[in-house]
C-alpha atoms as a PDB file:
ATOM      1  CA  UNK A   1     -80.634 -44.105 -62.422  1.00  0.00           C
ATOM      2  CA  UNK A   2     -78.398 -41.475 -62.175  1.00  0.00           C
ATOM      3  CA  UNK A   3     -79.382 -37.630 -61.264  1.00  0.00           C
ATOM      4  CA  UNK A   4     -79.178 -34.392 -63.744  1.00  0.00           C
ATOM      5  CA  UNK A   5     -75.674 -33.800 -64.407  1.00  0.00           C
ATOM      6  CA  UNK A   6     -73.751 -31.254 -62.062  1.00  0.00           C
ATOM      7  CA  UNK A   7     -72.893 -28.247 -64.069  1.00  0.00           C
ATOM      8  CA  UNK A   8     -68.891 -27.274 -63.544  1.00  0.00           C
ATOM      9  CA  UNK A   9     -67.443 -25.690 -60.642  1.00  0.00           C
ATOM     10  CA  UNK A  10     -66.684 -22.454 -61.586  1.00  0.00           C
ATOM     11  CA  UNK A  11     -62.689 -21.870 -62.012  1.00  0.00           C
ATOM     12  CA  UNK A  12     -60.288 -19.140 -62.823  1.00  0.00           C
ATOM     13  CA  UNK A  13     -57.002 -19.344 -64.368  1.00  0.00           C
ATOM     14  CA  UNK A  14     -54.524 -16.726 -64.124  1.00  0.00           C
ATOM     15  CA  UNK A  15     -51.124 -16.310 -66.278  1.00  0.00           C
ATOM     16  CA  UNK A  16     -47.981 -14.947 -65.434  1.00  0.00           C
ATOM     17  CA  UNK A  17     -47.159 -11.435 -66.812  1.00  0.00           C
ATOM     18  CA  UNK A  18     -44.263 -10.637 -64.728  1.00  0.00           C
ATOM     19  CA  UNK A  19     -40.952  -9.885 -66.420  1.00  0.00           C
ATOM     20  CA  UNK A  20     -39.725 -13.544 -66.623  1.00  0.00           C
ATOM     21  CA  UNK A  21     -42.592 -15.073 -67.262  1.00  0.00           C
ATOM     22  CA  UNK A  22     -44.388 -12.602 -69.595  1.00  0.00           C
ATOM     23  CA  UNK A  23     -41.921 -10.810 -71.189  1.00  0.00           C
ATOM     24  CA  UNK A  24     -38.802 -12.914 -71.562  1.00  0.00           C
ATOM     25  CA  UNK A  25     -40.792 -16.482 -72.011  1.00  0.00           C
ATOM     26  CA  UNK A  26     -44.045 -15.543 -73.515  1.00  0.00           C
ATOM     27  CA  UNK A  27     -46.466 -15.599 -70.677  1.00  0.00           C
ATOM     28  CA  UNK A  28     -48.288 -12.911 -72.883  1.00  0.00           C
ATOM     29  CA  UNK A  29     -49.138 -15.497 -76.116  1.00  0.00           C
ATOM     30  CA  UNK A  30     -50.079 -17.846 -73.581  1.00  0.00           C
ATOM     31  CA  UNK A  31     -52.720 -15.538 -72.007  1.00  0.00           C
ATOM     32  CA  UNK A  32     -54.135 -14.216 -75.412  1.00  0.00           C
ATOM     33  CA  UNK A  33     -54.257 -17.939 -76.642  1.00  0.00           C
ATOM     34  CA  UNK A  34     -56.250 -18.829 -73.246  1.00  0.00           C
ATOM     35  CA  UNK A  35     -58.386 -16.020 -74.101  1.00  0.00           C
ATOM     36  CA  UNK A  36     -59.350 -16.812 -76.963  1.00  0.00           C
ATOM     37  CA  UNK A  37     -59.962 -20.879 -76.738  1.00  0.00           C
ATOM     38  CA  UNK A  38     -61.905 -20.135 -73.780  1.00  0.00           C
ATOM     39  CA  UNK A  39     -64.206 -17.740 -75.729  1.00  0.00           C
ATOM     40  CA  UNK A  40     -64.333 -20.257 -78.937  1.00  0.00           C
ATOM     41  CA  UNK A  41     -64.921 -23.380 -76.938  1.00  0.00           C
ATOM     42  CA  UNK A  42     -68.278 -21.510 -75.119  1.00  0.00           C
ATOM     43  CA  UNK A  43     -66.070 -21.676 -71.749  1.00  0.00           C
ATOM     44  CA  UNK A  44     -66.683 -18.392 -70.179  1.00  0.00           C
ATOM     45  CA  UNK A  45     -69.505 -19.688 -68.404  1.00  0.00           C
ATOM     46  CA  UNK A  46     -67.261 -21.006 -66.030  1.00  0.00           C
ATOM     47  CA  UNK A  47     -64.007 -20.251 -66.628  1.00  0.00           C
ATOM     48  CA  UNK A  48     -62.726 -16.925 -65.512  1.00  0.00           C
ATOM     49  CA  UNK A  49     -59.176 -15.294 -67.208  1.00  0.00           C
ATOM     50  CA  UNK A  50     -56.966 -13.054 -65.567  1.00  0.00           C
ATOM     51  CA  UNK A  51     -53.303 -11.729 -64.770  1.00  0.00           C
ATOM     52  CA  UNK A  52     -51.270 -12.242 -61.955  1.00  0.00           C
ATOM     53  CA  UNK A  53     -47.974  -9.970 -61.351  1.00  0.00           C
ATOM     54  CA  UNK A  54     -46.071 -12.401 -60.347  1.00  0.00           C
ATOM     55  CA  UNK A  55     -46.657 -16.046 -58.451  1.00  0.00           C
ATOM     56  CA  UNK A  56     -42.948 -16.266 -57.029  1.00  0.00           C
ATOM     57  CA  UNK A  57     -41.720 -19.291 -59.085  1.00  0.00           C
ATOM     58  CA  UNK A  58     -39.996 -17.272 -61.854  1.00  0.00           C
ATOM     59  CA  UNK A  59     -37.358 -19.728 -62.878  1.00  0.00           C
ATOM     60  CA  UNK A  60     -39.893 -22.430 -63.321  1.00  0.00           C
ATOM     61  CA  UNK A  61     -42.338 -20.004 -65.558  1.00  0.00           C
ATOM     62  CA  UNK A  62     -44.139 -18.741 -67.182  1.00  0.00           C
ATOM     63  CA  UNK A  63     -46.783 -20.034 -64.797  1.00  0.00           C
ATOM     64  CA  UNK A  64     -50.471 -20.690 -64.865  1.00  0.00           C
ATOM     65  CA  UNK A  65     -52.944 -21.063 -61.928  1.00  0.00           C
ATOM     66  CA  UNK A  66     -56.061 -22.748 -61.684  1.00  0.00           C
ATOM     67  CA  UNK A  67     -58.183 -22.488 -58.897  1.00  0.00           C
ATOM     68  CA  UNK A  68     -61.955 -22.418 -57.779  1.00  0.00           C
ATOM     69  CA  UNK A  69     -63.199 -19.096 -58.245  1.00  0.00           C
ATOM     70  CA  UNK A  70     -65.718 -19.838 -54.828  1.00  0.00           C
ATOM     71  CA  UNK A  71     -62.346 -20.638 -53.012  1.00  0.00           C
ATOM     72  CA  UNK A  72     -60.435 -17.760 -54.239  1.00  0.00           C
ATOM     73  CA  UNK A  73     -63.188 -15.232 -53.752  1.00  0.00           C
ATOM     74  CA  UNK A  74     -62.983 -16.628 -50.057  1.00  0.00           C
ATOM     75  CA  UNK A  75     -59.172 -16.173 -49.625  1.00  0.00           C
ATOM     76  CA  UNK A  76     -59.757 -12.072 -50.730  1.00  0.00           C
ATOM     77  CA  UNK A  77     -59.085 -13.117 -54.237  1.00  0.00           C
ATOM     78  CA  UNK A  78     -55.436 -13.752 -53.479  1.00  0.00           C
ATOM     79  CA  UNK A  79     -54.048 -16.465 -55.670  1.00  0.00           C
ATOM     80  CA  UNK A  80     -52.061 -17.834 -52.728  1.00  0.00           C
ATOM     81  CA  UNK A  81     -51.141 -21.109 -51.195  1.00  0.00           C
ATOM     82  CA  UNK A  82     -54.507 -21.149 -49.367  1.00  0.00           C
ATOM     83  CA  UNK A  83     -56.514 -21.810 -51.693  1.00  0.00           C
ATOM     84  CA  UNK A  84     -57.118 -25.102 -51.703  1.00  0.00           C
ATOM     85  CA  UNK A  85     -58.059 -26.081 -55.238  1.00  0.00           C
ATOM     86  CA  UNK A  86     -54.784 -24.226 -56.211  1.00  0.00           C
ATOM     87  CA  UNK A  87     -52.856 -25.573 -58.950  1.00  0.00           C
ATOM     88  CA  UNK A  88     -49.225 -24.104 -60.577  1.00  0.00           C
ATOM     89  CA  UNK A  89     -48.489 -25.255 -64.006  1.00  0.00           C
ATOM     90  CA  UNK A  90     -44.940 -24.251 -64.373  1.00  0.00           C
ATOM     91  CA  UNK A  91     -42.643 -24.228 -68.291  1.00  0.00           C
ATOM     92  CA  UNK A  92     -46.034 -23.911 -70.272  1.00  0.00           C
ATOM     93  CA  UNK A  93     -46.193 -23.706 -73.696  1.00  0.00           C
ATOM     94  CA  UNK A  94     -48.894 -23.313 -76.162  1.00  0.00           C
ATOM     95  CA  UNK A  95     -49.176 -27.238 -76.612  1.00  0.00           C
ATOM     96  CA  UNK A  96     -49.220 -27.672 -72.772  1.00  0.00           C
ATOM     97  CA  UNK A  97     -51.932 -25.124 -72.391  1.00  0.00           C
ATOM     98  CA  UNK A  98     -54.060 -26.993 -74.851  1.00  0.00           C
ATOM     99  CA  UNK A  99     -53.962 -30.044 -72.487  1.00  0.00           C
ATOM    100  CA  UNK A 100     -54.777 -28.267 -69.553  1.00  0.00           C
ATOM    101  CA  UNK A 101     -57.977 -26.751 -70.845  1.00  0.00           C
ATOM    102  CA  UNK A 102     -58.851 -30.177 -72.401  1.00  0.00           C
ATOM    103  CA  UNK A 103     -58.094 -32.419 -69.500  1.00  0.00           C
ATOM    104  CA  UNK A 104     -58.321 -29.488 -66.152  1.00  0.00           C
ATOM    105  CA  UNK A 105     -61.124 -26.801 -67.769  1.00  0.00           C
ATOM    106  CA  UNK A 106     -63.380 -28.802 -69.278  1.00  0.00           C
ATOM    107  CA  UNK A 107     -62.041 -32.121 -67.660  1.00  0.00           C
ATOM    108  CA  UNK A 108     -61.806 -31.578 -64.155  1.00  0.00           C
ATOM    109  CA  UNK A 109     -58.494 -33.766 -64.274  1.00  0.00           C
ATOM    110  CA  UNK A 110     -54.932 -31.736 -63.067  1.00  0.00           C
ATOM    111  CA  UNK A 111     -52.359 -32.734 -65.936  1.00  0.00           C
ATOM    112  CA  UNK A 112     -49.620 -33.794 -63.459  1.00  0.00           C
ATOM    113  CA  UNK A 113     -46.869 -33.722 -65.946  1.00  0.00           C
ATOM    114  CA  UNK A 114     -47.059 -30.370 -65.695  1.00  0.00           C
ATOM    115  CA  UNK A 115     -46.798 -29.551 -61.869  1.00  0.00           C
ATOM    116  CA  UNK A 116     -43.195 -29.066 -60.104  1.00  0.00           C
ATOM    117  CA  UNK A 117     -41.228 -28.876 -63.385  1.00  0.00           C
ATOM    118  CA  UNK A 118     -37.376 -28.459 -63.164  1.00  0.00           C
ATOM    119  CA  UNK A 119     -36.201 -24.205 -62.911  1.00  0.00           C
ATOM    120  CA  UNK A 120     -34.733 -23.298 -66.196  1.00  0.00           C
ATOM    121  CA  UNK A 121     -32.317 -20.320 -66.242  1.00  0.00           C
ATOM    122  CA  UNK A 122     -32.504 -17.598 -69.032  1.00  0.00           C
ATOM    123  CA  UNK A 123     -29.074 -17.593 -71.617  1.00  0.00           C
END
């Protein structure tokens, strides 16, 4: 017989809003859109939202990051490469965001597909 279920690490995700990312390839809608399913799926309990200025991968944005919140509260809250449970999601796009929070949030699963995508360079 198997024990009470574990409830879910708690994780944050942080968007993009740096130039390239939010302005010029619509980090912004992505962030609002996170917002917002988080809040209408009952999510907040453990999933955190937030900003980032910028996570250095601008060709390959806009980005998202999802990381344990315990881990990156122990790294001074930096979103760096130190934080182990780390994960970039580079070229989101609405659709793509969908899959993360069905399959990563709520999951637990990293949607591979989605890590280490090919730069793209602005027309």
């Amino acid at each position: 017989m198997n024990g009470p279920a574990r409830p879910p690490r708690p994780l944050t995700v942080l968007v993009c809003r740096g130039p390239t990312c939010g302005d010029k390839r619509g980090g912004n809608v992505l962030y609002e859109t996170l917002r917002r399913t988080i809040a209408e799926r009952g999510l907040g309990a453990h999933v955190t939202v937030g900003q980032e200025t910028c996570f250095g991968h601008c060709l390959q944005g806009p980005n998202i990051l999802v990381c344990d919140t315990e881990q990156l509260a122990a790294q001074g809250g930096w979103p760096g490469p130190d934080v182990p449970s780390a994960v970039l999601y580079n070229r989101m796009t609405e659709s793509d965001l969908a899959r993360v929070i069905d399959r990563h949030l709520t999951g637990g699963m990293v949607v591979r597909p989605f890590l280490n995508r090919l730069p793209i360079k602005d027309g």
